[in-house]
N, C-alpha and C. Protein backbone atom coordinates (compact mmCIF):
# COMPACT_ATOMS: atom_id res chain seq x y z
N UNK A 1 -52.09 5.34 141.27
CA UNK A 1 -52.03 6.53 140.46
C UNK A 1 -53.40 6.72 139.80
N UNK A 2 -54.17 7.85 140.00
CA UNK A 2 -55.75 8.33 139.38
C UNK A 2 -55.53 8.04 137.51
N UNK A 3 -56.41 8.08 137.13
CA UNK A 3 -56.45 8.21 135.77
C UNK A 3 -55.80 9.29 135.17
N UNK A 4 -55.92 10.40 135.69
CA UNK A 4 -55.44 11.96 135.17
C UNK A 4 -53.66 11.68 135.26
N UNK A 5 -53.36 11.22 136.37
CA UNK A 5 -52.11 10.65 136.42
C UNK A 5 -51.28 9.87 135.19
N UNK A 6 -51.93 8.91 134.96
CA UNK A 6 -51.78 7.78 134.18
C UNK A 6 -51.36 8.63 132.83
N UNK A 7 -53.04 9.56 132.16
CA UNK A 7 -52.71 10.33 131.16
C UNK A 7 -51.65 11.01 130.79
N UNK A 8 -51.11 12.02 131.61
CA UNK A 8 -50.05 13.11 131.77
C UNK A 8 -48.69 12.10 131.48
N UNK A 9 -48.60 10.97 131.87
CA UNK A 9 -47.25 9.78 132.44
C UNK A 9 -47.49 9.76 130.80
N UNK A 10 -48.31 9.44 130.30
CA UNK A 10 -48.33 8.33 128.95
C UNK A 10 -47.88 9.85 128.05
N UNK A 11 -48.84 10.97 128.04
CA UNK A 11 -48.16 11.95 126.88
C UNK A 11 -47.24 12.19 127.25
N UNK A 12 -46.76 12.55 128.42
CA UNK A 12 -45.17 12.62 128.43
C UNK A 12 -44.09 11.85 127.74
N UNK A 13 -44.62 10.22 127.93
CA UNK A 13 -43.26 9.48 127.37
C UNK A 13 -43.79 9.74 125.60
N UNK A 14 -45.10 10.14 125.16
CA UNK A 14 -45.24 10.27 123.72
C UNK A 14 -44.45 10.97 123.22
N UNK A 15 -44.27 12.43 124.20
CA UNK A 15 -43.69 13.76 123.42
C UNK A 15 -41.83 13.25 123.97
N UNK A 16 -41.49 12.46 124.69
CA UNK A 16 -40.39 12.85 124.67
C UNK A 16 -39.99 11.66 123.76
N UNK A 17 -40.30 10.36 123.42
CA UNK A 17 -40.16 9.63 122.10
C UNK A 17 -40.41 10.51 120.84
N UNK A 18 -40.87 11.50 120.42
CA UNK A 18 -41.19 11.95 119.26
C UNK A 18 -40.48 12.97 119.30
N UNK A 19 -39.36 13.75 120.51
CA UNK A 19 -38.37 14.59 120.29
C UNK A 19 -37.28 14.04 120.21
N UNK A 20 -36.87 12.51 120.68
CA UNK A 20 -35.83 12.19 120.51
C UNK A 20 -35.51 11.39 119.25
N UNK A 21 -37.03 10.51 118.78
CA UNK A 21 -36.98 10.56 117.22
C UNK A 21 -36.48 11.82 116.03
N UNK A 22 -37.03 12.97 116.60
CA UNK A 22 -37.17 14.15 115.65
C UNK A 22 -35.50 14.26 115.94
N UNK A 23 -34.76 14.67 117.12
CA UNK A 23 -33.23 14.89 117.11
C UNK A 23 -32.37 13.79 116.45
N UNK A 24 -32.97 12.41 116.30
CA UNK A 24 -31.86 11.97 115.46
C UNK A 24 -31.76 11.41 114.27
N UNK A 25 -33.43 12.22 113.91
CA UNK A 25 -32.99 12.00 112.64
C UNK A 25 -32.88 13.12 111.54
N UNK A 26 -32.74 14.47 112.26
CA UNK A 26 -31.74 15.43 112.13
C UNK A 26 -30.44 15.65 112.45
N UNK A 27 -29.65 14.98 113.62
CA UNK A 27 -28.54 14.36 113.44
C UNK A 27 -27.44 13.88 112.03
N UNK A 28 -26.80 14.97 111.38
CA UNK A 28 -25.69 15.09 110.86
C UNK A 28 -26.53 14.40 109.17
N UNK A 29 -27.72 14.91 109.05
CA UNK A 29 -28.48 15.18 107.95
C UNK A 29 -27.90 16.56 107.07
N UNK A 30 -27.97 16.11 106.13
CA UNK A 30 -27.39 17.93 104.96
C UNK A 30 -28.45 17.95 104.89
N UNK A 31 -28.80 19.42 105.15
CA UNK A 31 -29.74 20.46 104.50
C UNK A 31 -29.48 21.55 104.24
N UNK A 32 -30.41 22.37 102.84
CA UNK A 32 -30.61 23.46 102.22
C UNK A 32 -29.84 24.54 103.61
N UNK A 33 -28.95 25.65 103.52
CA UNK A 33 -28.60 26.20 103.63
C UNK A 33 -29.89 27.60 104.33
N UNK A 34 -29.81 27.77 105.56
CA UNK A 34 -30.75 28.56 106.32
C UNK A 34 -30.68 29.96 104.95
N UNK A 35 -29.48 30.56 105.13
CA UNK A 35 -29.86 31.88 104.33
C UNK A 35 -28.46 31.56 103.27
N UNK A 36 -28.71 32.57 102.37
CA UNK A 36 -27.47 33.58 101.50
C UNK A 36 -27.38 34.66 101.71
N UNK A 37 -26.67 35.26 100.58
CA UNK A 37 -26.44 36.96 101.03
C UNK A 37 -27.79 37.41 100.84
N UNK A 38 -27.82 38.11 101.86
CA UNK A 38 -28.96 39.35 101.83
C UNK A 38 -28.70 40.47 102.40
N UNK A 39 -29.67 41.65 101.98
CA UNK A 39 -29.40 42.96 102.35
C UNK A 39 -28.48 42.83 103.51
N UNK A 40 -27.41 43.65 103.56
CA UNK A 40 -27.08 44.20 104.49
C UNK A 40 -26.57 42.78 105.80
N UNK A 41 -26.43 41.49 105.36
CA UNK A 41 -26.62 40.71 106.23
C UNK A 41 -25.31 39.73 104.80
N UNK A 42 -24.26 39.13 106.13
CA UNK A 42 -23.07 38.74 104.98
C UNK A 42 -23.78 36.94 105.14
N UNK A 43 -23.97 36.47 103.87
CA UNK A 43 -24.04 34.78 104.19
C UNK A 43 -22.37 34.04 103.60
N UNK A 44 -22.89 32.81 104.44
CA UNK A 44 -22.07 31.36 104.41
C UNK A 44 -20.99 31.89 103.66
N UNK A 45 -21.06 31.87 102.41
CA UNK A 45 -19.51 32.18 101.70
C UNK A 45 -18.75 33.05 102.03
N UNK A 46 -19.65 34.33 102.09
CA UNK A 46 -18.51 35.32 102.41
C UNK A 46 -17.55 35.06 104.15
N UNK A 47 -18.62 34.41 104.52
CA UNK A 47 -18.04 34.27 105.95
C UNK A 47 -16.89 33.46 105.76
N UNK A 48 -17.06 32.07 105.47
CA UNK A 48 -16.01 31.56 105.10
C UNK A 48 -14.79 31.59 104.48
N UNK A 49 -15.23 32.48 103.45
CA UNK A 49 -14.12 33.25 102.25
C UNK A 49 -13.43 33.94 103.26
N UNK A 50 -13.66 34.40 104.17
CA UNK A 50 -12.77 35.36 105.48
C UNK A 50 -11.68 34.36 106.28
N UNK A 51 -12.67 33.06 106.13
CA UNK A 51 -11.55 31.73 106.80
C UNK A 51 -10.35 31.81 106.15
N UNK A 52 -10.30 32.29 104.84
CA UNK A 52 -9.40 31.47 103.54
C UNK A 52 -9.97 30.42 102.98
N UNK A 53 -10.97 29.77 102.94
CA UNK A 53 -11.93 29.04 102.27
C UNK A 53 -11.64 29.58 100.79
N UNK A 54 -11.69 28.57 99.68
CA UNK A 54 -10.89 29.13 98.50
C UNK A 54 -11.89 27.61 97.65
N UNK A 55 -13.23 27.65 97.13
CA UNK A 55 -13.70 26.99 96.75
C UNK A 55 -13.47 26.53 95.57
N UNK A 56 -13.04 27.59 94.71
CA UNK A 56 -12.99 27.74 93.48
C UNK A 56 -11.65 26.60 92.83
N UNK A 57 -11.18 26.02 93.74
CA UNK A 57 -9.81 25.26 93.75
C UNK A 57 -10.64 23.09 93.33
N UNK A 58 -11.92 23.11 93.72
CA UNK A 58 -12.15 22.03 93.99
C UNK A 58 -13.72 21.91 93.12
N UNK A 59 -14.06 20.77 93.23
CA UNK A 59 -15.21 20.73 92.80
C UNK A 59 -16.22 20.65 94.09
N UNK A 60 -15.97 20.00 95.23
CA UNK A 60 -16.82 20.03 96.15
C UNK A 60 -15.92 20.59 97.51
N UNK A 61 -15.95 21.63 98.31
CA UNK A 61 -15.44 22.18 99.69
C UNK A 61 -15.95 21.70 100.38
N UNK A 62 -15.12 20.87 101.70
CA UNK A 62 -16.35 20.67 102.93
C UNK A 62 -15.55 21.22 103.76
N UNK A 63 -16.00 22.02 104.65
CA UNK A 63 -15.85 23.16 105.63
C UNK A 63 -16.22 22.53 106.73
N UNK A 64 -15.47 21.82 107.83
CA UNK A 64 -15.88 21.57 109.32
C UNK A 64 -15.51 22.34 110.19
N UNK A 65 -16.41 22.53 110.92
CA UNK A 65 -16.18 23.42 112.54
C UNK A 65 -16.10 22.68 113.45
N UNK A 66 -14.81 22.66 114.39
CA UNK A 66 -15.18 21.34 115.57
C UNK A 66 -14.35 21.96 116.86
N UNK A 67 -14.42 21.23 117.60
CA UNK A 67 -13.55 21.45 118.90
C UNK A 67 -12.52 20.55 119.24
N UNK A 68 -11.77 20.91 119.98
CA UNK A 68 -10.51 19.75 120.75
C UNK A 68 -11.70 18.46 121.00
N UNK A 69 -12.18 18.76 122.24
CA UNK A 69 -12.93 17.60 123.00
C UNK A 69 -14.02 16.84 121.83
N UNK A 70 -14.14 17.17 121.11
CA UNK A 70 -14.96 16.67 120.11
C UNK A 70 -14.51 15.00 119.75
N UNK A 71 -15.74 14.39 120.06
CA UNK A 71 -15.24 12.90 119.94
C UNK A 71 -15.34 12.71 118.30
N UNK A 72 -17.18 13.13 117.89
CA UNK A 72 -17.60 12.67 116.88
C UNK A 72 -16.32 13.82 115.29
N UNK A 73 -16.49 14.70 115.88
CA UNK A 73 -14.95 16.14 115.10
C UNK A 73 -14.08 14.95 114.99
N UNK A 74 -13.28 14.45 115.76
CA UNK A 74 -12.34 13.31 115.23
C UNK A 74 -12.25 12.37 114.30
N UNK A 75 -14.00 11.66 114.40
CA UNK A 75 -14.21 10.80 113.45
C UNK A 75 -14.80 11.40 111.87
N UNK A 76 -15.12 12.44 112.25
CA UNK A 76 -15.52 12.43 110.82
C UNK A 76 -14.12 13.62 110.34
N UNK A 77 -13.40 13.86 110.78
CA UNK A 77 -12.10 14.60 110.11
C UNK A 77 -11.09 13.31 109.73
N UNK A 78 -11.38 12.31 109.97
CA UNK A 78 -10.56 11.17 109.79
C UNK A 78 -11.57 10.71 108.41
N UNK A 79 -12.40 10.35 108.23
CA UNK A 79 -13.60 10.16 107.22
C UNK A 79 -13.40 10.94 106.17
N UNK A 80 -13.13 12.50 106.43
CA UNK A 80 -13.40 13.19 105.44
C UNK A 80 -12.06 12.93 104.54
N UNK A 81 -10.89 13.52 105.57
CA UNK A 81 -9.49 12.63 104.81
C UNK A 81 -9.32 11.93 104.19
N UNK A 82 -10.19 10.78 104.65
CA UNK A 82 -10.32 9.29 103.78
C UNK A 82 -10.74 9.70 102.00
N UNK A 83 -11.69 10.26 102.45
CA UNK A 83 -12.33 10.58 101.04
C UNK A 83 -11.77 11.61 100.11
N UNK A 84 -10.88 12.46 101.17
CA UNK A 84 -10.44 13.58 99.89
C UNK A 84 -8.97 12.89 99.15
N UNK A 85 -8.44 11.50 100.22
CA UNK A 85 -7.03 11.03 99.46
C UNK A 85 -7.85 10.16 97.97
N UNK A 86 -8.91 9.81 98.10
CA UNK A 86 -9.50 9.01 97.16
C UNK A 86 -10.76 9.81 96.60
N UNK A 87 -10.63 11.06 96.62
CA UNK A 87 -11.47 11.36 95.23
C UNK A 87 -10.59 12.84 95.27
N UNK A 88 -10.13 13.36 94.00
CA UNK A 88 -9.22 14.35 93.86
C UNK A 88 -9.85 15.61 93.65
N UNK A 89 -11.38 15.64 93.21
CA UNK A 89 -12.20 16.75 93.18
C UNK A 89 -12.87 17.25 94.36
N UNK A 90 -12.23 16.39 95.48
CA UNK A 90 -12.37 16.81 97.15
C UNK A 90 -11.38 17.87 98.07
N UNK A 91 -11.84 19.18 98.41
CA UNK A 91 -11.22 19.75 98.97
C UNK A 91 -11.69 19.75 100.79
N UNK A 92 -11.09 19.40 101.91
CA UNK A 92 -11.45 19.70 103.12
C UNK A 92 -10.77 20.18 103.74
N UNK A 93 -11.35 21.52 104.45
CA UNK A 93 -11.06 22.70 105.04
C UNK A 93 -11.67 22.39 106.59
N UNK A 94 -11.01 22.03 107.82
CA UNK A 94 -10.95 22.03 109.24
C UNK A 94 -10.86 23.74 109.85
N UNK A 95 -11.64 24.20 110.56
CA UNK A 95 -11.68 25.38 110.95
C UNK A 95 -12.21 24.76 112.90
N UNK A 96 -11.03 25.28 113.26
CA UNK A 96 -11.40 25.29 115.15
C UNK A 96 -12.30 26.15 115.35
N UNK A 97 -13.51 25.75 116.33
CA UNK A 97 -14.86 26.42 116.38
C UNK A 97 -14.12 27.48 117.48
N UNK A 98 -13.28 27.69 118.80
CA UNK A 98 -12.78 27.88 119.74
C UNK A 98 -12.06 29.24 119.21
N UNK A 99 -11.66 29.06 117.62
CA UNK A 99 -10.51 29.88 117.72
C UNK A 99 -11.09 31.29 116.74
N UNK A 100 -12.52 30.80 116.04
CA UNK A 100 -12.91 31.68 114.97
C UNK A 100 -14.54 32.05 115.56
N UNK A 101 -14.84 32.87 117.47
CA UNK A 101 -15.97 32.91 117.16
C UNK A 101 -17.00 33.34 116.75
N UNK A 102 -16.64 34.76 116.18
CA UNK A 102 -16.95 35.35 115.53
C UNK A 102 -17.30 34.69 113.65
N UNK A 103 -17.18 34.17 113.30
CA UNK A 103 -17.68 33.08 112.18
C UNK A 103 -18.26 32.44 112.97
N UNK A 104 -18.31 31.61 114.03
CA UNK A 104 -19.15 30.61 114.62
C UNK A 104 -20.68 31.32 114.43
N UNK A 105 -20.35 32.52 115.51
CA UNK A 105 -21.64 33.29 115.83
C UNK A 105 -22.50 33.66 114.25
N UNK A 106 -21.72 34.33 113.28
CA UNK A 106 -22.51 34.38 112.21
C UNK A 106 -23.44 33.26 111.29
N UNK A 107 -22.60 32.16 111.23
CA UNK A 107 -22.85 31.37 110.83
C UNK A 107 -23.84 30.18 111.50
N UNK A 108 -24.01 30.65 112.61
CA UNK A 108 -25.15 29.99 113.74
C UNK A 108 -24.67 28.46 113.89
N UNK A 109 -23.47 28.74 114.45
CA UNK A 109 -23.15 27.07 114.12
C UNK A 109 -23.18 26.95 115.76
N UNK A 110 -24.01 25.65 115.71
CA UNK A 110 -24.58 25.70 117.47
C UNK A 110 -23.93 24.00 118.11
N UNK A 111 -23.27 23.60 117.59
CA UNK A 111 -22.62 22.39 118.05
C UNK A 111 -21.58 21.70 116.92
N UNK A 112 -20.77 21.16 117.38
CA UNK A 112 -19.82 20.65 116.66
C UNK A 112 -19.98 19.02 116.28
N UNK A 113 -19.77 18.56 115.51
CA UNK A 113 -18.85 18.83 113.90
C UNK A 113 -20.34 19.48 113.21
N UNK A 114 -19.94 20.68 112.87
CA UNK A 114 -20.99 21.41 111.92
C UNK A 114 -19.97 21.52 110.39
N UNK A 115 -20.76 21.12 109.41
CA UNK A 115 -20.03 20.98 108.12
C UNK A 115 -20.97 22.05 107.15
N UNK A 116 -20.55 22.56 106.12
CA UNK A 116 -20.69 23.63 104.85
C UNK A 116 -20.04 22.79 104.12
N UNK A 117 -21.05 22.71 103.28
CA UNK A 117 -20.73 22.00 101.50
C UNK A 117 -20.64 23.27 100.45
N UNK A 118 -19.72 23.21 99.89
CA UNK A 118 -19.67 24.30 98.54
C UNK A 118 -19.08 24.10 97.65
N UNK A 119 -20.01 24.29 96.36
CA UNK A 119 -19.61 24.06 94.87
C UNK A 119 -18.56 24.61 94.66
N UNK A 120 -17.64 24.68 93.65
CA UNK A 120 -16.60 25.22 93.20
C UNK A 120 -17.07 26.86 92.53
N UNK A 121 -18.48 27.14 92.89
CA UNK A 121 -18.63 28.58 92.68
C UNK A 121 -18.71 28.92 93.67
N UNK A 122 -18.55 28.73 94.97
CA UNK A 122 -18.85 28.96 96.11
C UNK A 122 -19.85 29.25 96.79
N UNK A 123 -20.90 28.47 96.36
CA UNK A 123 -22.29 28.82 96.18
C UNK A 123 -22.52 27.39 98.02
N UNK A 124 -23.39 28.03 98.79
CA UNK A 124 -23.08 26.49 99.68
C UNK A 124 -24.31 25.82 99.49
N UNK A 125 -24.00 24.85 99.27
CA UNK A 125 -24.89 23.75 99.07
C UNK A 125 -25.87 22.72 99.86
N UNK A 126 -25.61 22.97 100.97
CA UNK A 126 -25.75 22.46 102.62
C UNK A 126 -24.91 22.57 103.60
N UNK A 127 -25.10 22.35 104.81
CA UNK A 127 -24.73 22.15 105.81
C UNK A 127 -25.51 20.86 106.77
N UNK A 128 -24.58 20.48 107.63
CA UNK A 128 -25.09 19.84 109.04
C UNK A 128 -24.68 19.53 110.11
N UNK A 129 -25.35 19.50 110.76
CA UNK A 129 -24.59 19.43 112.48
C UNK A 129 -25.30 17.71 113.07
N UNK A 130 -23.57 17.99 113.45
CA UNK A 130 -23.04 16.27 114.30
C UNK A 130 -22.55 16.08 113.39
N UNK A 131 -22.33 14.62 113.97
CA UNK A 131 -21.42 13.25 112.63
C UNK A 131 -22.45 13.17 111.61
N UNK A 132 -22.33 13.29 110.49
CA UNK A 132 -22.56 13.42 109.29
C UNK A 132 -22.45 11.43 109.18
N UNK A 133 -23.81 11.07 108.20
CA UNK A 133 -24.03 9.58 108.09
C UNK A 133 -23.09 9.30 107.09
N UNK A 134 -22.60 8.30 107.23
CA UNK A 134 -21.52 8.04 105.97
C UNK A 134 -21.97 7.54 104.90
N UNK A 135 -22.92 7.05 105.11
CA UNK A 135 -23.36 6.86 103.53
C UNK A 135 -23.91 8.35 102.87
N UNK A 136 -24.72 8.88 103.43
CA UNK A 136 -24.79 10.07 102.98
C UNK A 136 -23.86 11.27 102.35
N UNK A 137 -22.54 10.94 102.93
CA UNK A 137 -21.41 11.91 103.40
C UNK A 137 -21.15 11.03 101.70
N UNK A 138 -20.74 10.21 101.25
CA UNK A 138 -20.25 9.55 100.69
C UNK A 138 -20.86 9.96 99.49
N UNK A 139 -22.38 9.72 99.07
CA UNK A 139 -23.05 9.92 97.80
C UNK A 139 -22.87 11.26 97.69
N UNK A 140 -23.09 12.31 98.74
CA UNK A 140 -22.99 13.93 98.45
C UNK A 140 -21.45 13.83 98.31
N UNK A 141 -20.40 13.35 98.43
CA UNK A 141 -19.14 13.66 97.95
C UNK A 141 -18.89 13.08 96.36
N UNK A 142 -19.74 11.79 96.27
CA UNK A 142 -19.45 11.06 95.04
C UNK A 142 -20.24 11.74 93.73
N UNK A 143 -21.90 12.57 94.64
CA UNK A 143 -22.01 12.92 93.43
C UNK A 143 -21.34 14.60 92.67
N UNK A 144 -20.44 15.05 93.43
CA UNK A 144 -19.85 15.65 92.79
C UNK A 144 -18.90 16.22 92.71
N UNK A 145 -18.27 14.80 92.87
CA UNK A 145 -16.45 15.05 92.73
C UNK A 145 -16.20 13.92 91.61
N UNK A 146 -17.51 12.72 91.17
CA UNK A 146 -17.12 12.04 90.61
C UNK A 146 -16.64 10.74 91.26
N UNK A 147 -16.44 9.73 90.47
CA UNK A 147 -16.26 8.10 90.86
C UNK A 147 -14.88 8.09 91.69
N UNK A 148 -14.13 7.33 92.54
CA UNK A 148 -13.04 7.43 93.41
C UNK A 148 -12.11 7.44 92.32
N UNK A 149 -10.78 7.79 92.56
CA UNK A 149 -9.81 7.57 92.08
C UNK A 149 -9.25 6.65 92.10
């Protein structure tokens, strides 16, 4: 193989190590919320508020979108359960991605388990897509729903 060869071989495996770094460690990370309401354009809450999403009931909403075939949707709807029988300021709301796609489409939710966090003003607080890290999942539930029950 020429030198020019060699080069092209080596940035290749650079850039595809530094995309598969970059995908997982965005992998089921919360982050800041793409938009809110704006002109003429409905955000996160209202969309949800159309689910029956009813924030105002809880101190923290978590809103999942998932599918049947969804391996990782299983595990973290089993997770989230866990946490809403043991902290009482936990509300979780399961929404089938299949059956609502019109919310899917607005809400740009591009793979499943995609989660919406929202305060009890219904204000959303994050989102993220995939399995959500459990320790993470855990401190953003603990810090504001409060210590377990």
């Amino acid at each position: 193989m020429s030198g020019t060869g060699l080069a092209v071989l080596a940035a290749a495996l650079v850039l595809t190590g530094a995309a598969a770094w970059w995908l997982r460690a965005r992998d089921g990370a919360v982050r800041a919320p793409a938009r809110q309401e704006e002109d003429g354009v409905r955000g996160p809450a209202a969309v949800l508020g159309d689910l029956g999403v009813r924030p105002g009931e809880a101190d923290l909403t978590v809103v999942q979108f998932s599918t049947a075939f969804c391996g990782p949707c299983r595990t973290t709807r089993a997770r989230l359960q866990h946490l809403q029988a043991t902290r009482p300021g936990l509300a979780y709301v399961h929404v089938d991605a299949e059956s609502h796609l019109d919310a899917v489409r607005e809400l740009d939710v591009r793979r499943t388990p995609t989660l919406f966090y929202l305060d009890r003003g219904g204000a959303v607080l994050g989102r993220s897509s995939g399995a959500p890290r459990p320790e993470e999942l855990t401190t953003l539930v603990d810090a504001h729903t409060g210590p377990r029950a």
